[in-house]
Protein backbone atom coordinates (compact mmCIF):
# COMPACT_ATOMS: atom_id res chain seq x y z
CA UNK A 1 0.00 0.00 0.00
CA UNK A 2 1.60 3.12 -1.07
CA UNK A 3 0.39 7.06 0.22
CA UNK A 4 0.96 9.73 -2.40
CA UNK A 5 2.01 13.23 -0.73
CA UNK A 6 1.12 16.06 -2.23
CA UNK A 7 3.24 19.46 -2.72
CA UNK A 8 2.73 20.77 0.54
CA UNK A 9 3.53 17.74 2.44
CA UNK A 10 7.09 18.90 1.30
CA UNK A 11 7.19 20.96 4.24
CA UNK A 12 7.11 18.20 6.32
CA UNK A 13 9.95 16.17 4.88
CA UNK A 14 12.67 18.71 4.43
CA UNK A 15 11.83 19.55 8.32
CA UNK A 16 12.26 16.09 9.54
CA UNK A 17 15.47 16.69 7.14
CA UNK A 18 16.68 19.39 8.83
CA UNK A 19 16.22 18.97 12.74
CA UNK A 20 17.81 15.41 11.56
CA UNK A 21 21.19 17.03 10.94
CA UNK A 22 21.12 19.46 13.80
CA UNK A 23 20.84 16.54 16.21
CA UNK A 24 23.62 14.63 14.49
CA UNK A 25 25.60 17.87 15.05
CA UNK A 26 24.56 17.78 18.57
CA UNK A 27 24.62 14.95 19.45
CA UNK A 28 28.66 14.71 18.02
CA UNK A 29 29.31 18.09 20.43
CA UNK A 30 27.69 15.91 23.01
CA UNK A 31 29.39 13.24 22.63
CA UNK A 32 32.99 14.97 22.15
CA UNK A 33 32.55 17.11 25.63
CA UNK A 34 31.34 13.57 27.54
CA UNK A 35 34.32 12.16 26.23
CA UNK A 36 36.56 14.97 27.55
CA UNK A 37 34.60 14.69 30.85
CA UNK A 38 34.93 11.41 31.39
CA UNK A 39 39.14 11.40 30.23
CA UNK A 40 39.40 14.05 33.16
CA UNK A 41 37.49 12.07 35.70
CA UNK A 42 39.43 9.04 34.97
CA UNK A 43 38.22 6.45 37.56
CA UNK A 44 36.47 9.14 39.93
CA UNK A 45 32.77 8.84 39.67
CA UNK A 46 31.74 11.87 40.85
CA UNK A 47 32.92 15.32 40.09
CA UNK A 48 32.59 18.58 41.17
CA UNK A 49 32.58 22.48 40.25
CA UNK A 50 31.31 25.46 41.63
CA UNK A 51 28.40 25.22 39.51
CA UNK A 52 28.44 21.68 38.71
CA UNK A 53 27.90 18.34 39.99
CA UNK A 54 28.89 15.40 37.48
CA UNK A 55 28.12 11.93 38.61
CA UNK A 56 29.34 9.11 36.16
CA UNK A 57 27.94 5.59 37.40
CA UNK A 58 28.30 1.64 36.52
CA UNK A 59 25.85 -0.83 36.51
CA UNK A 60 26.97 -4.50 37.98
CA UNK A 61 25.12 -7.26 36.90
CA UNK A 62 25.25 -10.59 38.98
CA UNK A 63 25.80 -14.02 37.31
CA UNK A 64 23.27 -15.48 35.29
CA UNK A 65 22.76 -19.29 34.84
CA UNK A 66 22.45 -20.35 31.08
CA UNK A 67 19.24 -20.37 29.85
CA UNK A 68 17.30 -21.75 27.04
CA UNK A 69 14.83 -19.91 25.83
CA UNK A 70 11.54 -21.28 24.21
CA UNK A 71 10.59 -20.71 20.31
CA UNK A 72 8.53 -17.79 19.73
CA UNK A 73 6.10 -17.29 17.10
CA UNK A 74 7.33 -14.66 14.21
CA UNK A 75 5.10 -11.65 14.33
CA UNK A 76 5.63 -8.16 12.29
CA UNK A 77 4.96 -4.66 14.36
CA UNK A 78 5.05 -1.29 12.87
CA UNK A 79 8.02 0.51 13.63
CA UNK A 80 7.93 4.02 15.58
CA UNK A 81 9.93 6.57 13.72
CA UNK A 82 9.88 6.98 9.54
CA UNK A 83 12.77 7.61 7.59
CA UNK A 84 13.02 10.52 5.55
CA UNK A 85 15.24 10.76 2.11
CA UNK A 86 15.82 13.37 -0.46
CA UNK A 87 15.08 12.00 -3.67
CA UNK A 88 17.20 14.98 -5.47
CA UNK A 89 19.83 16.86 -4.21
CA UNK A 90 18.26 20.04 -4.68
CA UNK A 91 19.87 23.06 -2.29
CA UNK A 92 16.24 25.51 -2.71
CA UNK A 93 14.68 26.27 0.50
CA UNK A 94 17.41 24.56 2.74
């Protein structure tokens, strides 16, 4: 089964597009000050600043005995996010 958008659904898609790409951006700035936090606290899980309090945890887990698990029926569920994909590489209204 296949939905057929119209013009101003195109909206939609190139703003999906674009918040897309600022979280990838964010999320790499994210991830490159963790990383610099986490190379200064070394093995210290908690730090602190005047303004700050950083807390970097672990989880243990205990041991598990091996387990067999029982077949399971296939079934099919709908995802929860869509993917969005410029068909052309078109730079107007970006």
């Amino acid at each position: 089964m296949t939905y057929e958008f119209t013009d101003d659904d195109e909206q939609l898609f190139k703003t999906i597009a674009h918040v897309d790409e600022q979280m990838r951006l964010l999320k790499e700035l994210k991830d490159k000050a963790t990383l610099e936090i986490q190379k200064k606290m070394g093995n210290a899980t908690i730090g602190t600043h005047q303004n700050w309090h950083i807390r970097w945890g672990s989880k243990s887990y205990k041991a598990q005995p091996e387990k067999i698990i029982p077949a399971k029926d296939a079934y099919t569920i709908r995802n929860k996010t869509i993917q969005v994909k410029r068909l052309e590489d078109d730079e107007e209204g970006n």
